[in-house]
N, C-alpha and C. Protein backbone atom coordinates (compact mmCIF):
# COMPACT_ATOMS: atom_id res chain seq x y z
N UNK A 1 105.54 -133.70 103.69
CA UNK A 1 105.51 -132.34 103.20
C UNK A 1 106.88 -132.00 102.62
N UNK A 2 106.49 -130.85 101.35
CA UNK A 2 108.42 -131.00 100.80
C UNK A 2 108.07 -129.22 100.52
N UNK A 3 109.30 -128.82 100.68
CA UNK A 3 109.55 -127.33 100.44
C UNK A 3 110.65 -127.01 99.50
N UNK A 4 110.05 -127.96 98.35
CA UNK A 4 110.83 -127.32 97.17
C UNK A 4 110.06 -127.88 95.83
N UNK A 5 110.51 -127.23 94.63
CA UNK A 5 109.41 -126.88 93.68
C UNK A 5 109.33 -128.18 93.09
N UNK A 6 108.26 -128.89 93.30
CA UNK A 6 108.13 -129.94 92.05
C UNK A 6 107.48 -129.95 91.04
N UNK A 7 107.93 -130.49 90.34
CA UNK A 7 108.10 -130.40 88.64
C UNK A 7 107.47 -131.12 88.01
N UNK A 8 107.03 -132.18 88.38
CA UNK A 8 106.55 -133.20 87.49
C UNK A 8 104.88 -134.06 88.20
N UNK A 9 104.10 -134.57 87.25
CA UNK A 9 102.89 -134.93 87.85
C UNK A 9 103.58 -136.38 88.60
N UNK A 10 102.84 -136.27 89.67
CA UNK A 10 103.50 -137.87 90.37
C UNK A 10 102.65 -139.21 90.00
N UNK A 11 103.40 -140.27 89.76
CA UNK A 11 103.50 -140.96 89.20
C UNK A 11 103.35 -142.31 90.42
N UNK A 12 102.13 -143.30 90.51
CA UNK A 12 101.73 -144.11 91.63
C UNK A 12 102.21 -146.16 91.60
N UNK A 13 102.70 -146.27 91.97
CA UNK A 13 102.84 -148.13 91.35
C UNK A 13 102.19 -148.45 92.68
N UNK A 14 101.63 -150.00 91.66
CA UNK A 14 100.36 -150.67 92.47
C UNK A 14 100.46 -150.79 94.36
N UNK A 15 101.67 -150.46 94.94
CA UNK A 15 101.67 -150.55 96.33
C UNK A 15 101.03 -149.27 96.79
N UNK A 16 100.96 -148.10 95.90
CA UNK A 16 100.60 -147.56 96.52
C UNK A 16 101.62 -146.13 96.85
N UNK A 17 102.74 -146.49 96.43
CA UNK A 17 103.58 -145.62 96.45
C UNK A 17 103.67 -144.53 95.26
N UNK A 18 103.70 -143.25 95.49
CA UNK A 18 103.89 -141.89 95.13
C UNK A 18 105.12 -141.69 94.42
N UNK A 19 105.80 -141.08 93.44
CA UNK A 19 106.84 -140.84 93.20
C UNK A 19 106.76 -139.47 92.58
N UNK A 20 107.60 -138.58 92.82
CA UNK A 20 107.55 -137.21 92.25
C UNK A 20 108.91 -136.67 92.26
N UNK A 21 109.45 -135.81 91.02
CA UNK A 21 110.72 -135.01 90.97
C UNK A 21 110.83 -133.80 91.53
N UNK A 22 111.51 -133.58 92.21
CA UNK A 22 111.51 -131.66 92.40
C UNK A 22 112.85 -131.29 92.56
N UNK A 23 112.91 -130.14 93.07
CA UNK A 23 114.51 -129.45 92.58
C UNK A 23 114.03 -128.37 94.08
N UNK A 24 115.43 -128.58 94.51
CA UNK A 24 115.38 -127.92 95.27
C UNK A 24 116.89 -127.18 96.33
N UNK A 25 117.46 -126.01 96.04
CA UNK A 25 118.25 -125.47 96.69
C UNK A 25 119.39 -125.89 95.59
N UNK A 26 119.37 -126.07 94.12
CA UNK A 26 120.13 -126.29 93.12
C UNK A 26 120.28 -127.38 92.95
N UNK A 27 119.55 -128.74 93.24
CA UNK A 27 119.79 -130.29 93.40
C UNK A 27 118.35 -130.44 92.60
N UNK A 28 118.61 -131.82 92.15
CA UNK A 28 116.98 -132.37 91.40
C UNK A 28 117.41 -133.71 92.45
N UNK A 29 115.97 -134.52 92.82
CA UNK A 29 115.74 -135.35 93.63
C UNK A 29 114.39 -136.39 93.04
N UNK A 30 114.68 -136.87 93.25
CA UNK A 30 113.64 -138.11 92.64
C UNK A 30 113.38 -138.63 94.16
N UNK A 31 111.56 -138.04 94.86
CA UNK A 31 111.31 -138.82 96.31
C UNK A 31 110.05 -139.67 95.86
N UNK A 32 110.17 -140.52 97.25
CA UNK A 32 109.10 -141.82 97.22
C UNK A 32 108.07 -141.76 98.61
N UNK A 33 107.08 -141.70 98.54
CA UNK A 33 106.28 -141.27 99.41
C UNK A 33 105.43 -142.54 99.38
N UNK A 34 105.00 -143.26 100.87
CA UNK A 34 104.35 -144.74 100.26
C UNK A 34 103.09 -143.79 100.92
N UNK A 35 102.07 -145.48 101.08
CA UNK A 35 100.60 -145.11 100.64
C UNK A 35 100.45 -144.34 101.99
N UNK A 36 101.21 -144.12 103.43
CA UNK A 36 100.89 -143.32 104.63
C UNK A 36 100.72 -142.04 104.32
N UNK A 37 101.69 -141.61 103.20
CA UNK A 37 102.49 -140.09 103.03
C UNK A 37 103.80 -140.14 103.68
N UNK A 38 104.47 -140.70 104.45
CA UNK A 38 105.87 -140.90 104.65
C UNK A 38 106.75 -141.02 103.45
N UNK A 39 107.43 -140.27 103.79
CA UNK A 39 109.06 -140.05 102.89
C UNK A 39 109.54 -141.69 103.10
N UNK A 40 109.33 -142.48 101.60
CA UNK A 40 110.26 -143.38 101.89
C UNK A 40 111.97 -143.75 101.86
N UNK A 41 112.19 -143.02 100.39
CA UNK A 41 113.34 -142.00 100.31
C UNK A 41 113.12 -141.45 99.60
N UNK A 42 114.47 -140.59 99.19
CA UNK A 42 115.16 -139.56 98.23
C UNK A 42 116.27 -139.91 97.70
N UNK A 43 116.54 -139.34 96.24
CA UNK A 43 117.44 -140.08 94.99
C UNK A 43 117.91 -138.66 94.62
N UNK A 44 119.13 -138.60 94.81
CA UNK A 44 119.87 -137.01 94.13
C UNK A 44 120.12 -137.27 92.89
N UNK A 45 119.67 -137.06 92.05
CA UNK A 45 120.02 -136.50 90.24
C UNK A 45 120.97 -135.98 89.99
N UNK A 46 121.79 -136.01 89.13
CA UNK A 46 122.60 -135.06 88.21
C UNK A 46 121.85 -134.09 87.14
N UNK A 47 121.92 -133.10 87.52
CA UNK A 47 121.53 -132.17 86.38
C UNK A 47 120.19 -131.38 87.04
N UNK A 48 119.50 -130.68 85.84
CA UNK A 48 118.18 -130.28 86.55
C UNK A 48 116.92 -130.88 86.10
N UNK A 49 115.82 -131.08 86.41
CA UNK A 49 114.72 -131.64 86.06
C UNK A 49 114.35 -131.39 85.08
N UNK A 50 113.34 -132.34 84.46
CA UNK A 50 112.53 -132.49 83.19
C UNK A 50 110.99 -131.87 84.00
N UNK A 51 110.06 -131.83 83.05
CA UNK A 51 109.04 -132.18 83.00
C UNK A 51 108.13 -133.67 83.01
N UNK A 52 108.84 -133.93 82.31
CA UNK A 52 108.39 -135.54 81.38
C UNK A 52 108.21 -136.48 83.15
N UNK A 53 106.63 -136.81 83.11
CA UNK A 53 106.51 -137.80 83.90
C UNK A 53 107.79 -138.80 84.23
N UNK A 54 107.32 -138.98 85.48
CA UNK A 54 108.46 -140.19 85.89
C UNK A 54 107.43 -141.53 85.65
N UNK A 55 108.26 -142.25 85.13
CA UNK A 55 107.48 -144.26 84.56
C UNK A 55 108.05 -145.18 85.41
N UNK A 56 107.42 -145.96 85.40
CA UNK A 56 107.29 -147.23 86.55
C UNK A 56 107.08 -148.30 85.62
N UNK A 57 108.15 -149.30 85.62
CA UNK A 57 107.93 -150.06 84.61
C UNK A 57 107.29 -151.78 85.00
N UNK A 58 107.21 -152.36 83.56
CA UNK A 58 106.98 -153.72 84.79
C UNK A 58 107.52 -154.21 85.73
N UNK A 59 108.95 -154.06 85.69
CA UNK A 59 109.90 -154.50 86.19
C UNK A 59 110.23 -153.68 87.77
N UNK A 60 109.18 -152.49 87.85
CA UNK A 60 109.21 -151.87 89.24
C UNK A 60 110.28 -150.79 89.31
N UNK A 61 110.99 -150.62 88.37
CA UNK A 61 111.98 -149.96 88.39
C UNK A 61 111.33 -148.45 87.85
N UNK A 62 111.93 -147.78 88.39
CA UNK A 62 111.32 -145.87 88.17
C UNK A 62 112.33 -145.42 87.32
N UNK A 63 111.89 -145.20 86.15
CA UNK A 63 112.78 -144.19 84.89
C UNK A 63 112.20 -142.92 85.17
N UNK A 64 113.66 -141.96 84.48
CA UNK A 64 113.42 -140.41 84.49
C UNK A 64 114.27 -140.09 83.51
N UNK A 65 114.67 -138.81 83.51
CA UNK A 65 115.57 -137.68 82.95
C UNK A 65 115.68 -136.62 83.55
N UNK A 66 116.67 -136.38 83.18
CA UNK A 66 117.20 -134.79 83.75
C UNK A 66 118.06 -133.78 82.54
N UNK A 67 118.23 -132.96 82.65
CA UNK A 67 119.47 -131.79 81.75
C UNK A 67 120.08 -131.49 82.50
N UNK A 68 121.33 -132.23 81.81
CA UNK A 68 122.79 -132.41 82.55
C UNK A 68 123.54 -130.89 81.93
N UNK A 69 123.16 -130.45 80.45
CA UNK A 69 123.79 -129.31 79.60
C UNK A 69 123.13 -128.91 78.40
N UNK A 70 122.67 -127.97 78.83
CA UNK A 70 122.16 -127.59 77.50
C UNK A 70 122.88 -126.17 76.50
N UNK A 71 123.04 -125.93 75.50
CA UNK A 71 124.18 -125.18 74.43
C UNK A 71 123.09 -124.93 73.33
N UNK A 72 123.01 -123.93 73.39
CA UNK A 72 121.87 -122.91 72.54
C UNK A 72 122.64 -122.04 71.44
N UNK A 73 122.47 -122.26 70.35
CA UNK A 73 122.73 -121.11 69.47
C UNK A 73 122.01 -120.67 68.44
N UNK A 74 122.21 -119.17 68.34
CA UNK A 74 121.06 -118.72 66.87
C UNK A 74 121.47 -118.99 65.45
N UNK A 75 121.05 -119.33 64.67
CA UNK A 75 121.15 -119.26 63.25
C UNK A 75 120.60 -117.77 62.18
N UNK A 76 121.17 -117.33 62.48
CA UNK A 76 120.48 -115.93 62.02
C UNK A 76 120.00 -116.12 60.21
N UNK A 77 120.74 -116.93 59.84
CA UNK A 77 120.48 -117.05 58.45
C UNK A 77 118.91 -117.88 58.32
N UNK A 78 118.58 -118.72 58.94
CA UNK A 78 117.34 -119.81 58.96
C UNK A 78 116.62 -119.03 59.84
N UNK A 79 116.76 -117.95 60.93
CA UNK A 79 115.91 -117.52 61.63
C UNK A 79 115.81 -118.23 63.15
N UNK A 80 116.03 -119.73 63.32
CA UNK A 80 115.92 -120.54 64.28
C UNK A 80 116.99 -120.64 65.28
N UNK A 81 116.46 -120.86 66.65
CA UNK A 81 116.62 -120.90 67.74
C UNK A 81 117.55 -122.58 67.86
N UNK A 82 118.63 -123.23 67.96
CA UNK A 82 118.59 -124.72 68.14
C UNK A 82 119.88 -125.04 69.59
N UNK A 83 119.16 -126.00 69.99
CA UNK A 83 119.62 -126.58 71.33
C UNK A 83 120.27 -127.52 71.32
N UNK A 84 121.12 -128.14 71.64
CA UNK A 84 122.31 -129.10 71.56
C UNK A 84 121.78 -130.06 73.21
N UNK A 85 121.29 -130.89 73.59
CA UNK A 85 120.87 -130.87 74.44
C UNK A 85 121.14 -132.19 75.20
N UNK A 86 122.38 -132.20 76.25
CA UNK A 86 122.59 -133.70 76.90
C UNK A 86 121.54 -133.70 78.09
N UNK A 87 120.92 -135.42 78.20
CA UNK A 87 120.25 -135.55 78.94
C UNK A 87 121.40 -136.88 79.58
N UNK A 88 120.43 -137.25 81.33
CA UNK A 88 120.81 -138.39 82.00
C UNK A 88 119.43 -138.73 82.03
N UNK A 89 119.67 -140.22 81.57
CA UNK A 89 117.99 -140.92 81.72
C UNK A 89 118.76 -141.98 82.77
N UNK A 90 117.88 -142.21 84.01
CA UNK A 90 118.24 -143.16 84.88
C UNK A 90 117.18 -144.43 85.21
N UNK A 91 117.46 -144.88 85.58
CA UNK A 91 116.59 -146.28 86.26
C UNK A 91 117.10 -146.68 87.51
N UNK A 92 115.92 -146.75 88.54
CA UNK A 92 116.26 -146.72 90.06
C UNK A 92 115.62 -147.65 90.32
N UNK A 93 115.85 -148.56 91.50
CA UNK A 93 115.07 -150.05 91.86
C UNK A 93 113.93 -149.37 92.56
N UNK A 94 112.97 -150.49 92.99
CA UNK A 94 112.09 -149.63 93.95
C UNK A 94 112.69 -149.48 95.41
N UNK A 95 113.51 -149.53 95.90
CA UNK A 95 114.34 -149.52 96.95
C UNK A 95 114.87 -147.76 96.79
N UNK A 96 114.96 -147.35 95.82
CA UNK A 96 115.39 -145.84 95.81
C UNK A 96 117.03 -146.09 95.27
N UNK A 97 117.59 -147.23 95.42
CA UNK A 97 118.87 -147.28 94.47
C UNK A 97 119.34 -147.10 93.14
N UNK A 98 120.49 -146.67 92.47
CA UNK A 98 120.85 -146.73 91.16
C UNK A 98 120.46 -147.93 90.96
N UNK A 99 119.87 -148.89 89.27
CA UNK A 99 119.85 -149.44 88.67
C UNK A 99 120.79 -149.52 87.80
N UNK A 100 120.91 -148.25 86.84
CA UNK A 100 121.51 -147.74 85.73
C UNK A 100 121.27 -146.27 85.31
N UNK A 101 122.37 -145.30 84.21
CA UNK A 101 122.14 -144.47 84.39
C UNK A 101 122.31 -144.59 82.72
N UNK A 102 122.49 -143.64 81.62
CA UNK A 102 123.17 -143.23 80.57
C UNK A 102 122.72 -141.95 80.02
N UNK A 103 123.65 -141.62 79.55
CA UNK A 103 123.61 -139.94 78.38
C UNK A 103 122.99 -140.19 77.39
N UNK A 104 122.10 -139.49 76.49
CA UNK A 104 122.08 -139.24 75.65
C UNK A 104 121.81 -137.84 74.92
N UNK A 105 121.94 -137.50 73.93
CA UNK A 105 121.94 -135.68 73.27
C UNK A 105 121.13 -135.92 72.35
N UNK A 106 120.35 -134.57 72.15
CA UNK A 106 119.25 -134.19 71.38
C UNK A 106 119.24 -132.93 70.79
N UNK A 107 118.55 -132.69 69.94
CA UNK A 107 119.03 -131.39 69.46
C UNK A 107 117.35 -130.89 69.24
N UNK A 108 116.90 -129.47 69.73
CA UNK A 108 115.67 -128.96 69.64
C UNK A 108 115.82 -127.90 68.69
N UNK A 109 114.85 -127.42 67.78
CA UNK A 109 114.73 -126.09 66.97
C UNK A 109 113.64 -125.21 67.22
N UNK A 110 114.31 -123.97 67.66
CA UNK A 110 113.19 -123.05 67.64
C UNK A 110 112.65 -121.91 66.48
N UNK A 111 112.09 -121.86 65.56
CA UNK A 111 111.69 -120.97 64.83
C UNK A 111 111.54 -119.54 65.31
N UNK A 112 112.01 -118.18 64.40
CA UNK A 112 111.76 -117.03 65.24
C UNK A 112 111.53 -116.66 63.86
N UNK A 113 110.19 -115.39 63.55
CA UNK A 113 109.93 -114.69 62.64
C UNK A 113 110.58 -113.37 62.71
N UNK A 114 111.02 -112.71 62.25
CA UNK A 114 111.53 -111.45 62.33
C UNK A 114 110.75 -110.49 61.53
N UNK A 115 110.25 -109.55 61.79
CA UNK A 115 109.72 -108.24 61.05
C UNK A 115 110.19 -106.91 61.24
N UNK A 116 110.41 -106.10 60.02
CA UNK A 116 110.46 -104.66 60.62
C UNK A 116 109.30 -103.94 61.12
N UNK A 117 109.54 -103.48 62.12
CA UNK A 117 108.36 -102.70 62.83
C UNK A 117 108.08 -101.30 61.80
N UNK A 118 106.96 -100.75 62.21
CA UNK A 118 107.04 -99.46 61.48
C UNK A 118 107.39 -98.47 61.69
N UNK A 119 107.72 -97.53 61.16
CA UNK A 119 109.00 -96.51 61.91
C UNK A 119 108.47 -95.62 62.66
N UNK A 120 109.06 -94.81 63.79
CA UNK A 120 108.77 -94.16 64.90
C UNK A 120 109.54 -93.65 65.38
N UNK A 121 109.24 -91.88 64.63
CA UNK A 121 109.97 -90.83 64.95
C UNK A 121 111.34 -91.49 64.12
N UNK A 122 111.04 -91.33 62.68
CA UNK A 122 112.50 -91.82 61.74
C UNK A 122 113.10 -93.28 62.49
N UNK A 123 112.50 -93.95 62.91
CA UNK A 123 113.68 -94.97 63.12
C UNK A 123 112.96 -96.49 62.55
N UNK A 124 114.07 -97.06 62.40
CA UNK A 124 113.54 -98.40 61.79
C UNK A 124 114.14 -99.79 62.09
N UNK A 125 113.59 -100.20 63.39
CA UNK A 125 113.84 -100.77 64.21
C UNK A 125 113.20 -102.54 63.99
N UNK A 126 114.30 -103.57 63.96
CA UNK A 126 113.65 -104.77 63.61
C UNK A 126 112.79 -105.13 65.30
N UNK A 127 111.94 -106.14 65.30
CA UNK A 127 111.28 -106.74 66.50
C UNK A 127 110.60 -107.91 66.54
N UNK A 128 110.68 -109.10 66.89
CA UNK A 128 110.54 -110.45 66.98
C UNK A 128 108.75 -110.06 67.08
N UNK A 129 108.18 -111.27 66.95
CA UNK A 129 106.63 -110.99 66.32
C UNK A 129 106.79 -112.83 66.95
């Protein structure tokens, strides 16, 4: 049983073992639950959780990600929303140990329409749509 929010659909390799991300008390954790339901371990993350399934590769090893920093700014001229966005993608043995870790950055765009609303009581007020 875990009392903190997880995040991601869990993810099963052929023993039988469970794997799921959650975050909890400001920490992200990568746990391993085998086929009893016992906690086999827990893996502390840097950063905060993804969404993005956790993968199990041939090699048995459990990949993820996390957001280590993310840096948002508007473009008022284009209208769009864009994200500057470092991730940690890791690889853990099935033992629950580091494998390997590395950074990489991404950049997301958000589109925003802008309209003037129609006026009310003289005023003329812009409002996202």
């Amino acid at each position: 049983k875990t009392e903190s929010l997880i995040l991601t659909s869990p993810s099963v390799d052929p023993s039988g073992t469970l794997y799921f991300m959650n975050y909890e008390s400001g920490k992200s954790y990568v746990s391993a639950l085998g086929a009893d339901g016992n906690l086999k371990w827990r893996f502390e993350a840097e950063g905060r959780p993804t969404i993005s399934p956790i993968a199990i590769g041939p090699d048995e090893a459990i990949y993820f990600e996390t957001i280590v920093e993310r840096n948002p700014f508007f473009d008022a001229q284009k209208g769009e929303y864009t994200h500057l966005i470092k991730y940690c993608i890791y690889a853990l043995e099935p033992d629950g140990s580091l494998k390997w870790k590395r950074y990489e950055q991404r950049i997301t765009t958000t589109s925003v329409k802008i309209q003037k609303q129609k006026p009310t009581q003289n005023e003329d007020k812009p409002h996202m749509i």
